[in-house]
Protein backbone atom coordinates (compact mmCIF):
# COMPACT_ATOMS: atom_id res chain seq x y z
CA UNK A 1 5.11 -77.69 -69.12
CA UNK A 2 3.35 -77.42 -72.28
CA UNK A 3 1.89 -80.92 -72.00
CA UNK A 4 0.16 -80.04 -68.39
CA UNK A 5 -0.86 -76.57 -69.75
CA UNK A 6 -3.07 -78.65 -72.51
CA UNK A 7 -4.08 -80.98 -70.36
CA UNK A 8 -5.42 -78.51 -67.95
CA UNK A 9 -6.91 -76.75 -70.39
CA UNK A 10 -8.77 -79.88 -71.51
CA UNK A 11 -10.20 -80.38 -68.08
CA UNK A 12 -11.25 -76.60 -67.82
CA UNK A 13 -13.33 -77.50 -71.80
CA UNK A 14 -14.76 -80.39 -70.23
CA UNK A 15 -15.79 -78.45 -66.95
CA UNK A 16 -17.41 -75.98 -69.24
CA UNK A 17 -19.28 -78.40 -71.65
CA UNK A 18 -20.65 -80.30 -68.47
CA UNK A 19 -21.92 -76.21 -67.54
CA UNK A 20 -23.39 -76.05 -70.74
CA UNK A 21 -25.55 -79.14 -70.38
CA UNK A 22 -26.67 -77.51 -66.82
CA UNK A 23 -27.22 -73.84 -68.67
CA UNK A 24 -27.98 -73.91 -72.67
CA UNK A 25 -27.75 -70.23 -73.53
CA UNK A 26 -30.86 -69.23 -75.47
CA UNK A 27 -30.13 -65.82 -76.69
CA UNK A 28 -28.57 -66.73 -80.00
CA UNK A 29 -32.17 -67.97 -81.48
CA UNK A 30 -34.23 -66.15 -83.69
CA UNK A 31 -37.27 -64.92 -81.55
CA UNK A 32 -34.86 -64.55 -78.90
CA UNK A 33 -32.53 -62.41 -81.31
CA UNK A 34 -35.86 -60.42 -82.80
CA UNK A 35 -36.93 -59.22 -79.16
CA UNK A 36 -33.56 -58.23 -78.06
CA UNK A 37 -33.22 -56.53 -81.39
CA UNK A 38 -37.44 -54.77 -80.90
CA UNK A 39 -36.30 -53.55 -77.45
CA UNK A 40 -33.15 -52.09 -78.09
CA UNK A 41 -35.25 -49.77 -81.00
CA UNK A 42 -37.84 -48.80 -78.03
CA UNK A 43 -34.53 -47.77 -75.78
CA UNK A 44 -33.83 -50.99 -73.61
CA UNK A 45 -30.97 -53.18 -74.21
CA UNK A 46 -29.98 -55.84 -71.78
CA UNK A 47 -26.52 -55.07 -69.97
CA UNK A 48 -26.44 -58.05 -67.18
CA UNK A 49 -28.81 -61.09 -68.60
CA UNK A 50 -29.35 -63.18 -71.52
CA UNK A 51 -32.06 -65.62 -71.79
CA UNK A 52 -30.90 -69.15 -71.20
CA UNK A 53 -32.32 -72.17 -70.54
CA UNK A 54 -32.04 -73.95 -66.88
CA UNK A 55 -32.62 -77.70 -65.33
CA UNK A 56 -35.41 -77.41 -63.43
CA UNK A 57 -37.17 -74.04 -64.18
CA UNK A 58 -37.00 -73.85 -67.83
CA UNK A 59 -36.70 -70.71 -69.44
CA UNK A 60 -35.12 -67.93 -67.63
CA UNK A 61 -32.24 -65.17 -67.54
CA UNK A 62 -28.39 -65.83 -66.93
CA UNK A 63 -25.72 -63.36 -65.79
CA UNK A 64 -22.97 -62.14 -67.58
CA UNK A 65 -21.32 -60.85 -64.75
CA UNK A 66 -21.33 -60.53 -61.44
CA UNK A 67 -24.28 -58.15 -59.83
CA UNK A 68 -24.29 -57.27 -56.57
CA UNK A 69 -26.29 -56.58 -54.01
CA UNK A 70 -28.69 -53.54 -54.55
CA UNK A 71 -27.86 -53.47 -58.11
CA UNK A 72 -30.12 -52.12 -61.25
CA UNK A 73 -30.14 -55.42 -63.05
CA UNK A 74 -33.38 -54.11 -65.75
CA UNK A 75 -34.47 -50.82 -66.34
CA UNK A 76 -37.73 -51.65 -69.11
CA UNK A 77 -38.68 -48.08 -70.49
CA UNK A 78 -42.46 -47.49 -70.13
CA UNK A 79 -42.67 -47.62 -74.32
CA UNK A 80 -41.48 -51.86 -73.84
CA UNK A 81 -44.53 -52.17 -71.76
CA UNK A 82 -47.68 -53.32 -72.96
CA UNK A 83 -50.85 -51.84 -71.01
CA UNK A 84 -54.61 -50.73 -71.43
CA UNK A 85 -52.61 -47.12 -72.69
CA UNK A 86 -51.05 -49.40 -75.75
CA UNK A 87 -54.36 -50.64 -76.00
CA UNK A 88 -56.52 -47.91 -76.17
CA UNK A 89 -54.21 -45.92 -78.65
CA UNK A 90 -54.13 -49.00 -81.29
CA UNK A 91 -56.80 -49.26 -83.54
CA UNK A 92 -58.46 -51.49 -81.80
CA UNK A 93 -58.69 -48.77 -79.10
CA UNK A 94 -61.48 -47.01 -81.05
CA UNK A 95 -63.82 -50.00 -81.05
CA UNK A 96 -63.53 -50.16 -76.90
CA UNK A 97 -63.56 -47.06 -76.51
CA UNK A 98 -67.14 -46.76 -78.43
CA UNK A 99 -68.60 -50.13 -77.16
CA UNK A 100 -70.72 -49.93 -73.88
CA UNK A 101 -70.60 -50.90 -71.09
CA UNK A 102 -67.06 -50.44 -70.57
CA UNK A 103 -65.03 -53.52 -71.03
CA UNK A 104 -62.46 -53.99 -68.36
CA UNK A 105 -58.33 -53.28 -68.22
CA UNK A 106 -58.26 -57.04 -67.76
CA UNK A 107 -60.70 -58.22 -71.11
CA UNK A 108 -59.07 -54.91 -72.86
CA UNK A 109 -55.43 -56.56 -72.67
CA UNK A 110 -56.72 -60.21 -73.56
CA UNK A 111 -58.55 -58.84 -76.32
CA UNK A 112 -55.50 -56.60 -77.94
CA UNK A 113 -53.26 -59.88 -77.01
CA UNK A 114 -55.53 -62.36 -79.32
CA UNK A 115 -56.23 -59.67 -81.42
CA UNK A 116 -52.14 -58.82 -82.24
CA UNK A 117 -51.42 -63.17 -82.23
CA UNK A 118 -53.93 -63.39 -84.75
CA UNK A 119 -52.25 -60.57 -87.15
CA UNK A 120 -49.08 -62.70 -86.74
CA UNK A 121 -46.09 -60.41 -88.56
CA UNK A 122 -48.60 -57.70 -89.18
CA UNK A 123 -48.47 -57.11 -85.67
CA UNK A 124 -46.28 -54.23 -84.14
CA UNK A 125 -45.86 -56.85 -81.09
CA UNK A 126 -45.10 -60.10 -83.20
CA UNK A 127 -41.64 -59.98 -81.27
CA UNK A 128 -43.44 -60.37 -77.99
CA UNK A 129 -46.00 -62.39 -78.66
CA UNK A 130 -43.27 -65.10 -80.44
CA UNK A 131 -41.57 -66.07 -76.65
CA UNK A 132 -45.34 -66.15 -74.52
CA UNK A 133 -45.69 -69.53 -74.39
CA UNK A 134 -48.09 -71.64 -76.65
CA UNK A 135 -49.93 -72.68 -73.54
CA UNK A 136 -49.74 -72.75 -70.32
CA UNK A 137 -49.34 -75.35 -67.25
CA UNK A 138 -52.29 -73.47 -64.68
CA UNK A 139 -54.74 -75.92 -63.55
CA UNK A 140 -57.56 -74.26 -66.09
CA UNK A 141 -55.32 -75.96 -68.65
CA UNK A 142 -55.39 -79.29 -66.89
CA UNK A 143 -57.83 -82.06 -68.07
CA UNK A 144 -61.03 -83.40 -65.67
CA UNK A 145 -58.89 -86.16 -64.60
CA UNK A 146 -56.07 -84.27 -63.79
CA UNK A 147 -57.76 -81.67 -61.82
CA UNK A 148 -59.31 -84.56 -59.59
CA UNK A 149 -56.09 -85.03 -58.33
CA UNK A 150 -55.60 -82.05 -57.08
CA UNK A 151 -55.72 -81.34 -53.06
CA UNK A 152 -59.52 -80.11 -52.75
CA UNK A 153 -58.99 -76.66 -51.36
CA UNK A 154 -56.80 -76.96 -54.89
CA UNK A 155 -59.39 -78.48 -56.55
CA UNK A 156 -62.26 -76.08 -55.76
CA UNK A 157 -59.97 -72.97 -56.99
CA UNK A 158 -59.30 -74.68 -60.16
CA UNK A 159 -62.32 -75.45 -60.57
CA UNK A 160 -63.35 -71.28 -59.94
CA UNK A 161 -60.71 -70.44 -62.09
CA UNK A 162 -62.26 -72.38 -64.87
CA UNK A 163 -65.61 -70.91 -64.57
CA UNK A 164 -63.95 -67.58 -64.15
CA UNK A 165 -62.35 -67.98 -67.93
CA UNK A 166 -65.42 -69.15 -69.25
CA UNK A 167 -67.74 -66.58 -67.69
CA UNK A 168 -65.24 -64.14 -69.29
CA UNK A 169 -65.41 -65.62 -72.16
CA UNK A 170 -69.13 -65.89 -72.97
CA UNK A 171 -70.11 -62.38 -71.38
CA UNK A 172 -67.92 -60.85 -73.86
CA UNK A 173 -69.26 -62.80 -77.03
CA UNK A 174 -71.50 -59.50 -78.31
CA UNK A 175 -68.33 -57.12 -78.00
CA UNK A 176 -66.07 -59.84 -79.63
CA UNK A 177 -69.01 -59.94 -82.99
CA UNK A 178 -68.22 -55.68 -82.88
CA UNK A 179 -64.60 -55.81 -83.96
CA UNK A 180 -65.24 -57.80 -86.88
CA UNK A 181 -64.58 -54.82 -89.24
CA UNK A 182 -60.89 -55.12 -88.13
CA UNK A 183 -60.50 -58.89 -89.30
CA UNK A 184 -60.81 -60.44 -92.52
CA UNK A 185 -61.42 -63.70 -90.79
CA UNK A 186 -64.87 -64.71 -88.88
CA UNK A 187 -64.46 -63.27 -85.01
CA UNK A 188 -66.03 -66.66 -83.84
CA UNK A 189 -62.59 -67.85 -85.35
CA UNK A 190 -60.26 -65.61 -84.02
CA UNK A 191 -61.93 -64.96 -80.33
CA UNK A 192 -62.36 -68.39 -79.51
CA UNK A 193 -62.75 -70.05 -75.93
CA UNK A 194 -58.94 -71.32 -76.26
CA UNK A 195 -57.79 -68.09 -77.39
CA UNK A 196 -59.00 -66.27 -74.35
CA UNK A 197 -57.43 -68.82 -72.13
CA UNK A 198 -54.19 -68.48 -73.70
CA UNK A 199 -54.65 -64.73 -73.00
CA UNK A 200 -56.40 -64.28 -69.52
CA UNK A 201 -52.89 -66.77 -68.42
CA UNK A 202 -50.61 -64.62 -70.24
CA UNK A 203 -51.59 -61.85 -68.53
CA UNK A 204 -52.42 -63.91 -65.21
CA UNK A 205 -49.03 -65.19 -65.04
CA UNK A 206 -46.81 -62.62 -66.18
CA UNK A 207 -47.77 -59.00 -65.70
CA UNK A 208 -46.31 -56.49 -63.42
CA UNK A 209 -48.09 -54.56 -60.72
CA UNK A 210 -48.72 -51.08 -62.09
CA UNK A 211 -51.45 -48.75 -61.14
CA UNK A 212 -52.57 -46.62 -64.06
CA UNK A 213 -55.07 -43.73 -64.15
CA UNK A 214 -58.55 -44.29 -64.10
CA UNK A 215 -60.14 -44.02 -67.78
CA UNK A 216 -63.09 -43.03 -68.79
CA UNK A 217 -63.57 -45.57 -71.71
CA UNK A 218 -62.77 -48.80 -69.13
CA UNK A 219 -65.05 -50.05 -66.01
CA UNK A 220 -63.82 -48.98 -63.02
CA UNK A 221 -61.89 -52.25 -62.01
CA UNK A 222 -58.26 -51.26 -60.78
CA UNK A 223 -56.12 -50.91 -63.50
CA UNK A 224 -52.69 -52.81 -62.53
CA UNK A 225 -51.38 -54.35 -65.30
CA UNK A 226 -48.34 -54.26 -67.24
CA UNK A 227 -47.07 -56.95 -69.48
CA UNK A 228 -42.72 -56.98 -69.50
CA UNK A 229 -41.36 -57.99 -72.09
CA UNK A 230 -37.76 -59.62 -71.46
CA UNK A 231 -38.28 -58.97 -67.89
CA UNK A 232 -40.77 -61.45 -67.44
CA UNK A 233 -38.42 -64.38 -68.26
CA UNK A 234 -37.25 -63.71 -64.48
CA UNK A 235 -38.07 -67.01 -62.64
CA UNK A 236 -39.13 -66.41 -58.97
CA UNK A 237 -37.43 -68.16 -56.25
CA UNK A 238 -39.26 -67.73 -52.70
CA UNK A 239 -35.59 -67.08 -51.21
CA UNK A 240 -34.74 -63.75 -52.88
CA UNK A 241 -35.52 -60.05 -52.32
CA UNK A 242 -35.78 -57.65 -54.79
CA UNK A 243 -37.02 -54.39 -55.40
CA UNK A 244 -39.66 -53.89 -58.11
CA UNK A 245 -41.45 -50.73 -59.00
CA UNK A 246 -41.94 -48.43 -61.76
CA UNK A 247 -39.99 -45.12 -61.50
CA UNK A 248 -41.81 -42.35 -62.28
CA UNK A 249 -38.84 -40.24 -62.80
CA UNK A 250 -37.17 -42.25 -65.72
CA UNK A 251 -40.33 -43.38 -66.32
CA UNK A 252 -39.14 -47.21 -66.33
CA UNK A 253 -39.89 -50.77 -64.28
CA UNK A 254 -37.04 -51.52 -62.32
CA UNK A 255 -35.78 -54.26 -60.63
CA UNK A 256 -32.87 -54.12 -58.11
CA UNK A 257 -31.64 -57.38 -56.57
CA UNK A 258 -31.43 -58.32 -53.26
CA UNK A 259 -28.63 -60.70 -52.33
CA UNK A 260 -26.98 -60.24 -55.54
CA UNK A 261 -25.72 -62.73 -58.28
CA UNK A 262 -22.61 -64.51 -59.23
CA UNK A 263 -21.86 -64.96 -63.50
CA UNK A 264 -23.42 -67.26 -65.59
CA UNK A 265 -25.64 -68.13 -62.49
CA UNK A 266 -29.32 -67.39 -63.15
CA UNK A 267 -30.92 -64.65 -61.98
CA UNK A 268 -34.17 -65.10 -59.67
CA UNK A 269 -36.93 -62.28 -58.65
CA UNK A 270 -39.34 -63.22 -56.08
CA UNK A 271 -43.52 -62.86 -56.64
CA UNK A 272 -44.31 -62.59 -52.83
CA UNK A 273 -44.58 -64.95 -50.04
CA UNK A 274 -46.80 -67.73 -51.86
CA UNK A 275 -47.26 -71.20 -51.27
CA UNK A 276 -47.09 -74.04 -53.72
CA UNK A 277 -50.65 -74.30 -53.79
CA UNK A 278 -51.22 -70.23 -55.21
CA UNK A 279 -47.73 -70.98 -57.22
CA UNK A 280 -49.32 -74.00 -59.24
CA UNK A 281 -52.63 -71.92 -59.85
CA UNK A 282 -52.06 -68.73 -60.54
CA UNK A 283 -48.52 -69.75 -62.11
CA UNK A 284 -48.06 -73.02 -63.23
CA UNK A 285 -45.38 -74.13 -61.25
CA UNK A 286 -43.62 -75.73 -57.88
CA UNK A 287 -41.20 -74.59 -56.15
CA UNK A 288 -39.38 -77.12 -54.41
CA UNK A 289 -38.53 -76.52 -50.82
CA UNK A 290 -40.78 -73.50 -50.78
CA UNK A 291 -40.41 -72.14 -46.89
CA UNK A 292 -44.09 -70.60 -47.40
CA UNK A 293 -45.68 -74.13 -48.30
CA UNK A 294 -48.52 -75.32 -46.14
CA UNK A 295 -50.95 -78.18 -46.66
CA UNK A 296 -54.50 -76.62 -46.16
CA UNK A 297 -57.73 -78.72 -44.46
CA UNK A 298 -60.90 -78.88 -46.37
CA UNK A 299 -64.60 -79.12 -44.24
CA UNK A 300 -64.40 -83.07 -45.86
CA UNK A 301 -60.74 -83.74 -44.22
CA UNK A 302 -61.92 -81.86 -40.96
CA UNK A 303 -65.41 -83.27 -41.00
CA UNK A 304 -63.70 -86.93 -41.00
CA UNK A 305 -62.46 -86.31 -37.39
CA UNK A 306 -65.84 -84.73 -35.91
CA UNK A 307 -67.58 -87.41 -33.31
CA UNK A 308 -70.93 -87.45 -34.45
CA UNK A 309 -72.51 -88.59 -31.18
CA UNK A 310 -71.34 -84.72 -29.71
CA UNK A 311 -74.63 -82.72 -29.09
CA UNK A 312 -72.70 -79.79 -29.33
CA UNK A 313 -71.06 -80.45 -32.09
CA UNK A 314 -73.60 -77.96 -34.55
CA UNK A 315 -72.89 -74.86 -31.80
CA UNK A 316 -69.33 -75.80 -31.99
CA UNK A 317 -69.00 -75.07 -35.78
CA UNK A 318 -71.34 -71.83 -35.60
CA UNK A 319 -68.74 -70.51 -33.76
CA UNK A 320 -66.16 -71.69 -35.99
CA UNK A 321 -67.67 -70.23 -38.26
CA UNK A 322 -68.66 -66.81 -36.65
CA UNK A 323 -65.21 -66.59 -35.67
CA UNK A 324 -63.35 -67.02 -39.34
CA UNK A 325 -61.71 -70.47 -37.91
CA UNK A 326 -63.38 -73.10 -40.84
CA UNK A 327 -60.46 -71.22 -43.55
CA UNK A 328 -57.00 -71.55 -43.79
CA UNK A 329 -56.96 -74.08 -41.63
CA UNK A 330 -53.18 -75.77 -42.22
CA UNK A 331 -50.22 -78.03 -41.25
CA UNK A 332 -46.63 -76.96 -41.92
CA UNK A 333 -43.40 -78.31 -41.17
CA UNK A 334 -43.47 -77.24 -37.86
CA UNK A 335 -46.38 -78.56 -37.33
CA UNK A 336 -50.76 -77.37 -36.85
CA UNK A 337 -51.23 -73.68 -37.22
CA UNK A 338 -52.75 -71.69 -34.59
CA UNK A 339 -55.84 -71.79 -36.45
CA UNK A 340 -55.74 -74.95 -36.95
CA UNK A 341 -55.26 -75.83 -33.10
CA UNK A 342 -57.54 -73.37 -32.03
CA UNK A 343 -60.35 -75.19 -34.40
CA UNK A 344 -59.48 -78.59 -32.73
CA UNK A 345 -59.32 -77.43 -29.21
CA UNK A 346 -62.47 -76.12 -29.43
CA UNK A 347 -63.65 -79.24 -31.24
CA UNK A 348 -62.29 -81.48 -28.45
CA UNK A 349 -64.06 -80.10 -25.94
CA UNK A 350 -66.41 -82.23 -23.25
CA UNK A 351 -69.52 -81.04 -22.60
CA UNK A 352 -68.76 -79.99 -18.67
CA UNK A 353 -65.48 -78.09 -20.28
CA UNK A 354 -67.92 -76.20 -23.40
CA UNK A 355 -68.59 -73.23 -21.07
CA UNK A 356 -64.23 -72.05 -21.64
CA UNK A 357 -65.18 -71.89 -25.15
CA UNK A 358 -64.54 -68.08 -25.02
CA UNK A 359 -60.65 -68.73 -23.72
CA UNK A 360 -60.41 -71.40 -26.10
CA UNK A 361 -60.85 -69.00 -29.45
CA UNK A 362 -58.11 -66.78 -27.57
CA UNK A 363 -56.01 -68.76 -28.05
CA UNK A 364 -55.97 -71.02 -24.27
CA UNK A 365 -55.89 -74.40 -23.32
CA UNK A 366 -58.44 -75.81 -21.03
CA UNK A 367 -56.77 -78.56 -19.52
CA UNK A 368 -53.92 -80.92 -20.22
CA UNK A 369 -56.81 -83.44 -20.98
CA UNK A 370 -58.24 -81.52 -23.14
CA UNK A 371 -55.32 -80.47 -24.75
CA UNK A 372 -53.87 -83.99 -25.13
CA UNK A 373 -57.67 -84.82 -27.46
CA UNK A 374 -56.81 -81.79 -29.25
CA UNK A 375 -53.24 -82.88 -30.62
CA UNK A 376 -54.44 -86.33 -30.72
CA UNK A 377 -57.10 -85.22 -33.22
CA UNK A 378 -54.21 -83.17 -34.94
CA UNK A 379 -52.31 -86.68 -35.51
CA UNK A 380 -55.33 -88.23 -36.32
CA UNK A 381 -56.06 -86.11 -39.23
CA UNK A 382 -52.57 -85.17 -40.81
CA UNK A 383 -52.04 -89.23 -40.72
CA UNK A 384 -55.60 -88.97 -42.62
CA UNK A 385 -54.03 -86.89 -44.99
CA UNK A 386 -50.90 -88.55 -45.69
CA UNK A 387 -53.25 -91.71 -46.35
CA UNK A 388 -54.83 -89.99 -49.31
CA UNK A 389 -51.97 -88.48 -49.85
CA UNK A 390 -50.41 -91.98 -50.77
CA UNK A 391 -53.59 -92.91 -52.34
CA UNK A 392 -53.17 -89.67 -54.97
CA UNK A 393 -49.34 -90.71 -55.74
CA UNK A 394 -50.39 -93.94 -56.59
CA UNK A 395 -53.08 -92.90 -59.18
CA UNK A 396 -50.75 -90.98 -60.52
CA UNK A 397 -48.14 -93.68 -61.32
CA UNK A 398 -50.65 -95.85 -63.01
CA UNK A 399 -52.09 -93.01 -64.67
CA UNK A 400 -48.38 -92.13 -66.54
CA UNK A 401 -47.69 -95.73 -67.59
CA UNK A 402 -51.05 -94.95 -70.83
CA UNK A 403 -51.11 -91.65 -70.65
CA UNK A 404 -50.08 -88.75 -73.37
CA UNK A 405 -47.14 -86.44 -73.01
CA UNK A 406 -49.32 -83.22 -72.62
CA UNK A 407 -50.90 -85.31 -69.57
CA UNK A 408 -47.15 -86.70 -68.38
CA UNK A 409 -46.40 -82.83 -67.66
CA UNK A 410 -49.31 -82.47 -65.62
CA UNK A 411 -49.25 -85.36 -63.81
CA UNK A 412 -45.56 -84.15 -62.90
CA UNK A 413 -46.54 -81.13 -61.74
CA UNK A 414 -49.56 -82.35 -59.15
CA UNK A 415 -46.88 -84.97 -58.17
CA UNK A 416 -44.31 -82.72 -57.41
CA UNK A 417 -46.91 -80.76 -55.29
CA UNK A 418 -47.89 -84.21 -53.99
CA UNK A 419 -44.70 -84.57 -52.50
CA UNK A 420 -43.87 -81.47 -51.05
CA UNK A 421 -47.32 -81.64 -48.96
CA UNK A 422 -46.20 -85.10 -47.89
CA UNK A 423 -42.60 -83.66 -46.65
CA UNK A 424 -45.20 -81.01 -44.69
CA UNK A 425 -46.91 -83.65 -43.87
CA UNK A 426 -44.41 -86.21 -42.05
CA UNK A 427 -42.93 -83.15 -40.38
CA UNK A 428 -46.08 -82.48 -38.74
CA UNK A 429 -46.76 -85.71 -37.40
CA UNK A 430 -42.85 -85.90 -36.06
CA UNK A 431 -43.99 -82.80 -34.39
CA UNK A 432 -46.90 -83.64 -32.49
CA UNK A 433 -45.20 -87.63 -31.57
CA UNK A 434 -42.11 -85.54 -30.44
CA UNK A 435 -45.12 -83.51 -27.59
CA UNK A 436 -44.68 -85.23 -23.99
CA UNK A 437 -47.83 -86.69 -23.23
């Protein structure tokens, strides 16, 4: 008996060292140790989760026991959070609050963020700053080449979000040469262009919704911010519900699960009902399987099915256009959206059939002629797609055979998008071949 108790227990070691390779608890190292140990001195202390890492998302937080469903699982007292309040009452709240015009909440918090990295263990916040990330994996961190990949309505927001950083940047170049007193160092040094990308995504990607009084020493954009500490190593998982708000009676952000959580399993919250497209920008990441994913058509992808020879083809597009139906145009699994139909329907029409144009944007079908052209130009451009589609995937794999490691994790993360719009893809055309003709 004692032989088959031992080798039983063997199994169950093995069992749990195979675990251990899925989940490598985290919260044993040092920065991980100095923020528990920061918190619990500003009143929070971490009853449920422990950072860990996890195959797949990286860095995130693991039960200790089971929670279930409609449970408190972090209760962050309003002194953990970091906001335009902390801000304002540091001493680098007396330079904003002098300069004018007002700076923003947003260039307020990215300033006190580069500001506090800079002061390293000086800083009243070093314990924070040590887990954000070193950089980030948005597409304003991707290189030219990498961005080129991208799906265009991608592309073209990337490209925004760029300009956005670096119009941020620059316009703020005269306040930056103000707070020199409080640095021993050049400001050109410390406020550089990487510096505020480092901090417009820290705050991009990981701050709570949190509506804060309007003060007088800010611009009047909405103040919503709050950075989390601890409680922004939750990774979100589109299948989840939770409940996230800041109480204002015990004057804490709370999160209460949904579905609940069994131990040692990690613990998900969800950021809304995004696709991987908004994931990958305003995140960094995929997620795989996503229900909310769509592929999106750009004017080039829907101006490659247009006959030219049409006459009415420029009144056609007016009222595309008058009627909101040139945007979101998309293809999920189960096929075109109504948008997306309704655009091609009314592309499709003949000339004797343009005067139903009205029932058309309501959502009609002329004919079963005319609604046969319409799905036919449906297949025609989703197969369209899925060509470049293939074309991206295979400038990707030459690309990774000479390219550096930073690059290897982009490229991984535009081909993991890749192939989740060419799962939405192939669905869509098995949908409109599986429509009788």
């Amino acid at each position: 008996m004692g032989k088959r108790r031992g080798r039983a227990r063997r199994k169950r070691r093995k069992r749990l060292s195979a675990l251990d390779c899925v989940r490598i608890t985290l919260g044993h190292e040092y920065q991980f140790v100095e923020l528990r140990r920061w918190l619990k001195l500003r009143g929070f202390n971490s009853k449920y989760l422990i950072p860990a890492h996890f195959p797949g998302t990286g860095r995130g937080l693991m039960t200790t026991q089971p929670i279930k469903a409609g449970d408190l699982i972090i209760s962050l007292p309003e002194k953990c959070l970091l906001t335009t309040t902390t801000v304002l009452g540091s001493p680098l709240g007396q330079y904003i609050k002098r300069w004018k015009p007002p700076v923003s909440p947003l260039m307020a918090l990215c300033t006190f963020l580069i500001s506090e990295r800079h002061l390293e263990a000086k800083s009243l916040w070093k314990p924070y700053i040590d887990v954000l990330p070193k950089v980030y994996t948005c597409p304003v961190y991707f290189s030219q080449e990498v961005v080129n990949l991208l799906p265009g309505t991608l592309r073209k927001k990337a490209f925004e979000q760029r300009d956005t950083v670096q119009e941020l940047y620059l316009s703020s170049f005269m306040f930056f040469k103000s707070l020199q007193p409080l640095f021993s160092q050049s400001v050109e040094d410390v406020f550089t262009h990487d510096a505020m990308r480092w901090a417009w995504c820290s705050i991009n990607t990981r701050t709570v919704y949190m509506k804060h009084p309007q003060s007088e020493f800010l611009s009047r954009e909405a103040d919503v911010y709050a950075l989390a500490p601890y409680l922004d190593l939750l990774n979100h998982s589109p299948e989840v519900q939770v409940e996230a708000a800041f109480n204002e009676k015990t004057r804490c952000y709370e999160i209460r699960t949904g579905p609940g959580c069994r131990k040692y399993e990690q613990a998900f919250i969800c950021y809304g009902p995004h696709d991987n497209q908004r994931l990958l920008l305003e995140y960094g990441f995929i997620a795989k399987g996503n229900p909310h994913s769509v592929v999106y058509i750009d004017r080039d992808a829907l101006q490659s099915c247009l006959t030219r020879g049409d006459k009415q083809l420029t009144q056609k597009l007016l009222l595309l256009k008058e009627n909101n139906l040139l945007e979101n145009l998309t293809f999920g699994l189960d096929g075109p959206s109504w948008r997306l139909l309704t655009a091609l329907r009314l592309l499709s029409l003949k000339p004797v059939e343009f005067t139903s144009w009205k029932s058309v944007l309501l959502g009609a079908a002329v004919s079963a002629d005319s609604e046969k052209r319409s799905l036919s130009l449906a297949g025609f451009l989703c197969r369209g797609l899925l060509d470049e589609n293939s074309q991206v995937l295979e400038k990707i794999a030459t690309m990774r055979r000479s390219a550096p490691v930073s690059l290897k994790a982009q490229l991984d993360l535009v081909e993991c998008l890749q192939h989740e719009e060419q799962r939405i893809l192939f669905s869509s055309v098995a949908v409109l071949e599986s429509v009788p003709n």
